[in-house]
N, C-alpha and C. Protein backbone atom coordinates (compact mmCIF):
# COMPACT_ATOMS: atom_id res chain seq x y z
N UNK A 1 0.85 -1.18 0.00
CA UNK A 1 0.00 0.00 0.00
C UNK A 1 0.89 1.24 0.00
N UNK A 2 0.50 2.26 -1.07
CA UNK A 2 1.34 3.65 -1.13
C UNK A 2 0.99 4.23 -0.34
N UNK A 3 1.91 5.41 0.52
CA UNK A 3 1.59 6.52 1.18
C UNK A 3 1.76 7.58 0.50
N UNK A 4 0.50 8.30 0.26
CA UNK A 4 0.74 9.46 -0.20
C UNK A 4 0.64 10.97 0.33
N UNK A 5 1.61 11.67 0.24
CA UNK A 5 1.88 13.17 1.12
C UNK A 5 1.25 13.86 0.69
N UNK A 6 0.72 14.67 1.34
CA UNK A 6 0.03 15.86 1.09
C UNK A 6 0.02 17.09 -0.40
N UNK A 7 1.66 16.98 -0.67
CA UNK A 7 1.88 17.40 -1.62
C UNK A 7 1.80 16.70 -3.07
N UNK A 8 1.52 15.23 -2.80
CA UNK A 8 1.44 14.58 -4.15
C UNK A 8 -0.07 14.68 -4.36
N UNK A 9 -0.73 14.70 -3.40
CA UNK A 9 -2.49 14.73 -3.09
C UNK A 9 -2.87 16.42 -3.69
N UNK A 10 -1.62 17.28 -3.81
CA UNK A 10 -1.69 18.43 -4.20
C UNK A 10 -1.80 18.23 -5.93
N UNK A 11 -0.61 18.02 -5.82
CA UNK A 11 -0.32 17.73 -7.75
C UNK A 11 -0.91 16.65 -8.18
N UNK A 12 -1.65 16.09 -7.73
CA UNK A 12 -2.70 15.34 -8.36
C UNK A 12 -3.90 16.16 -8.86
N UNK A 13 -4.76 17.20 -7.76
CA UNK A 13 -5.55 18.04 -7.90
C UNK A 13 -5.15 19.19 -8.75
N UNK A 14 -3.94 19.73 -9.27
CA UNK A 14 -3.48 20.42 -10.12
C UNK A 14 -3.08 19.93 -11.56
N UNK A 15 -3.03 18.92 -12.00
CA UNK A 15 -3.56 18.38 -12.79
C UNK A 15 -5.01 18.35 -13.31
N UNK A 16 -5.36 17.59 -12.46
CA UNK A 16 -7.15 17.32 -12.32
C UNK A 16 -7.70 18.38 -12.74
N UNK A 17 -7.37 19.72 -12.08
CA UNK A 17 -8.29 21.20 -12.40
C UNK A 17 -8.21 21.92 -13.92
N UNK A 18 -6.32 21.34 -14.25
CA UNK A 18 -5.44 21.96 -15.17
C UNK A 18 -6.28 21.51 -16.58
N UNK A 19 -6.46 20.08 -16.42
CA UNK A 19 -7.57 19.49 -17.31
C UNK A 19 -8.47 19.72 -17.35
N UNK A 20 -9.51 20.09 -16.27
CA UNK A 20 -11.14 20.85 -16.72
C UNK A 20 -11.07 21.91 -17.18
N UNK A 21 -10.00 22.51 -16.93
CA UNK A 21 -10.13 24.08 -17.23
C UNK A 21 -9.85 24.21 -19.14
N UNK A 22 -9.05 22.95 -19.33
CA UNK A 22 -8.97 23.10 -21.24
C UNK A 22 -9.79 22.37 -21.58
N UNK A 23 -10.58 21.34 -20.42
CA UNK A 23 -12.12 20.32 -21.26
C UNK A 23 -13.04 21.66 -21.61
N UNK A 24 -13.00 22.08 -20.56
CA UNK A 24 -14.32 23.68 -20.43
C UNK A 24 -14.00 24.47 -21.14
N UNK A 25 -12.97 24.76 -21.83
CA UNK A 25 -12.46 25.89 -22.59
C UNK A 25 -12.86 25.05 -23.92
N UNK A 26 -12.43 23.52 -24.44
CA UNK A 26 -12.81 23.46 -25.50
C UNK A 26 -14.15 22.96 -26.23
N UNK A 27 -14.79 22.86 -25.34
CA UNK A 27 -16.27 22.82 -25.31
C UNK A 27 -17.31 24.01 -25.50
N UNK A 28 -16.43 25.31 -24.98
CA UNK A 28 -17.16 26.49 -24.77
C UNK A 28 -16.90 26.62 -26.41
N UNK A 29 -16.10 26.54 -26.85
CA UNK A 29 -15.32 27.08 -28.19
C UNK A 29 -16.47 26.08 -29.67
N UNK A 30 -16.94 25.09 -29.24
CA UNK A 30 -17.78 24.14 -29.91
C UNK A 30 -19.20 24.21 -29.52
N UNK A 31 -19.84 25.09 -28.80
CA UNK A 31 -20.81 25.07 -27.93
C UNK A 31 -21.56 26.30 -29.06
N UNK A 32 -22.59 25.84 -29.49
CA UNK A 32 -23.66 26.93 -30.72
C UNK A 32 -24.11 27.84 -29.81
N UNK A 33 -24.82 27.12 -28.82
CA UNK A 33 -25.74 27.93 -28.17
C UNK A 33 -24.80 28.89 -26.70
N UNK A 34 -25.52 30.12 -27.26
CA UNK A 34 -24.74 31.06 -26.21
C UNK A 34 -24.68 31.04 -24.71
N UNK A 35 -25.72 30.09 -23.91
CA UNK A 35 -26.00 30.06 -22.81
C UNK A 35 -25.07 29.30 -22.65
N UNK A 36 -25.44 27.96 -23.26
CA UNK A 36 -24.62 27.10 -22.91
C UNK A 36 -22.81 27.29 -23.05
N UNK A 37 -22.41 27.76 -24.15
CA UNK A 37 -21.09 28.71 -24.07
C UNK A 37 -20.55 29.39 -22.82
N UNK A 38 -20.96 29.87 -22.64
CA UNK A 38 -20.89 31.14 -21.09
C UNK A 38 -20.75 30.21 -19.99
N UNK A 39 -21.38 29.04 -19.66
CA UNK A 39 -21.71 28.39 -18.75
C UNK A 39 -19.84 27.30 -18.87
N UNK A 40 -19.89 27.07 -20.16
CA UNK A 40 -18.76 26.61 -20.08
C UNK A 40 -17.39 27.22 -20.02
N UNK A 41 -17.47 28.35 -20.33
CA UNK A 41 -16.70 29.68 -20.01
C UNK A 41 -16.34 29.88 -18.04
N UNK A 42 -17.63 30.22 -18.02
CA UNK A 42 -17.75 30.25 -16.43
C UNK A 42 -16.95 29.12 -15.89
N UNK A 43 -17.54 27.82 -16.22
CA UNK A 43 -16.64 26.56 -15.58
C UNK A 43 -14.95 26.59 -15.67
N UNK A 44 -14.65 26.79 -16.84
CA UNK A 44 -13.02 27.27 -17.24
C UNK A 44 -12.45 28.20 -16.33
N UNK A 45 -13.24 29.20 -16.02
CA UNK A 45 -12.77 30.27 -15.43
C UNK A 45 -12.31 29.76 -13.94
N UNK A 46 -13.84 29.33 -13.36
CA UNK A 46 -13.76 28.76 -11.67
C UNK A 46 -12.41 27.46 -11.84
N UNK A 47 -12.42 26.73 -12.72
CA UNK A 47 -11.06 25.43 -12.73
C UNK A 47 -9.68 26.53 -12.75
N UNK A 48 -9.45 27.50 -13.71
CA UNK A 48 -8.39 28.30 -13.63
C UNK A 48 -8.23 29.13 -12.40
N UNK A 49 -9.21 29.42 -11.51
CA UNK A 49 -9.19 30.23 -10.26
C UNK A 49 -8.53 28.95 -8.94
N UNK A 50 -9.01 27.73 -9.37
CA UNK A 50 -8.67 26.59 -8.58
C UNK A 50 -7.43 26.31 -8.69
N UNK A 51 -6.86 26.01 -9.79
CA UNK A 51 -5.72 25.95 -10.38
C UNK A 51 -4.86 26.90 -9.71
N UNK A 52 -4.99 28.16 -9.72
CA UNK A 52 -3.74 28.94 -9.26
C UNK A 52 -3.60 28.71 -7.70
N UNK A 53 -5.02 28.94 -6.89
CA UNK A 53 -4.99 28.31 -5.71
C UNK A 53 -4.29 27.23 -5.54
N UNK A 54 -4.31 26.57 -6.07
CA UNK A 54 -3.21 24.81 -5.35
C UNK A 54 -2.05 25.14 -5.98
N UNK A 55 -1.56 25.81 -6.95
CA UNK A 55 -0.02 26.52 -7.21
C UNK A 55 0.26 27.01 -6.20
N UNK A 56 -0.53 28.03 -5.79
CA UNK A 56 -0.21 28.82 -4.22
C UNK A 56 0.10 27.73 -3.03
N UNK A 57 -0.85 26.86 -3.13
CA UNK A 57 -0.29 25.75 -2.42
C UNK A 57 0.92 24.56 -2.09
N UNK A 58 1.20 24.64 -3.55
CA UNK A 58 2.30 23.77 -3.58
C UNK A 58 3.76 24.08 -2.84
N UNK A 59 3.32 25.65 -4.07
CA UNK A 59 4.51 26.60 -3.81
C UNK A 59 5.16 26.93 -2.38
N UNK A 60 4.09 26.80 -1.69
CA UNK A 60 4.02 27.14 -0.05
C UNK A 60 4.38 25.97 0.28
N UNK A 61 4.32 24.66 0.38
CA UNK A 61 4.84 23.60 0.86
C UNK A 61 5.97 23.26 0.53
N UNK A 62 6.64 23.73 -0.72
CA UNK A 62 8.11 23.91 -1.12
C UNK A 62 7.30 22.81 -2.20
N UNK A 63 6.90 22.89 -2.93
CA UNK A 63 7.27 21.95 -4.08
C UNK A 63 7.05 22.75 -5.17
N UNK A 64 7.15 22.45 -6.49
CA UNK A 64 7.48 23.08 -7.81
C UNK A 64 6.18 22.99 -8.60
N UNK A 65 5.39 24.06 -8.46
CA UNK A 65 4.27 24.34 -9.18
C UNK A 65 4.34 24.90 -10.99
């Protein structure tokens, strides 16, 4: 069984976000309808706001964001 540190539990989730944020971006970009666009816009945005948050995080625990 692995133990995993806090900081790998980090860069796992920075990944994870790093990827919704270009699923949501390229969906918004293929998306006809304008509501639905925006909505996926919006989602991109909140994953990129997450994203820098756990950079801030990493960074603070000493690891390489």
């Amino acid at each position: 069984m692995s133990n995993f540190t806090d900081l790998d539990m980090l860069y796992d989730y920075e990944k994870d976000v790093a990827g919704a944020a270009m699923g949501y971006m390229t969906l918004a970009t293929r998306a006809h309808h304008n509501i639905l666009r925006d909505r996926y816009i919006r989602l991109a945005n909140e994953a990129t706001d997450a994203h820098s948050k756990v950079s801030k995080l990493i960074s603070k625990m000493g690891g390489i964001a």
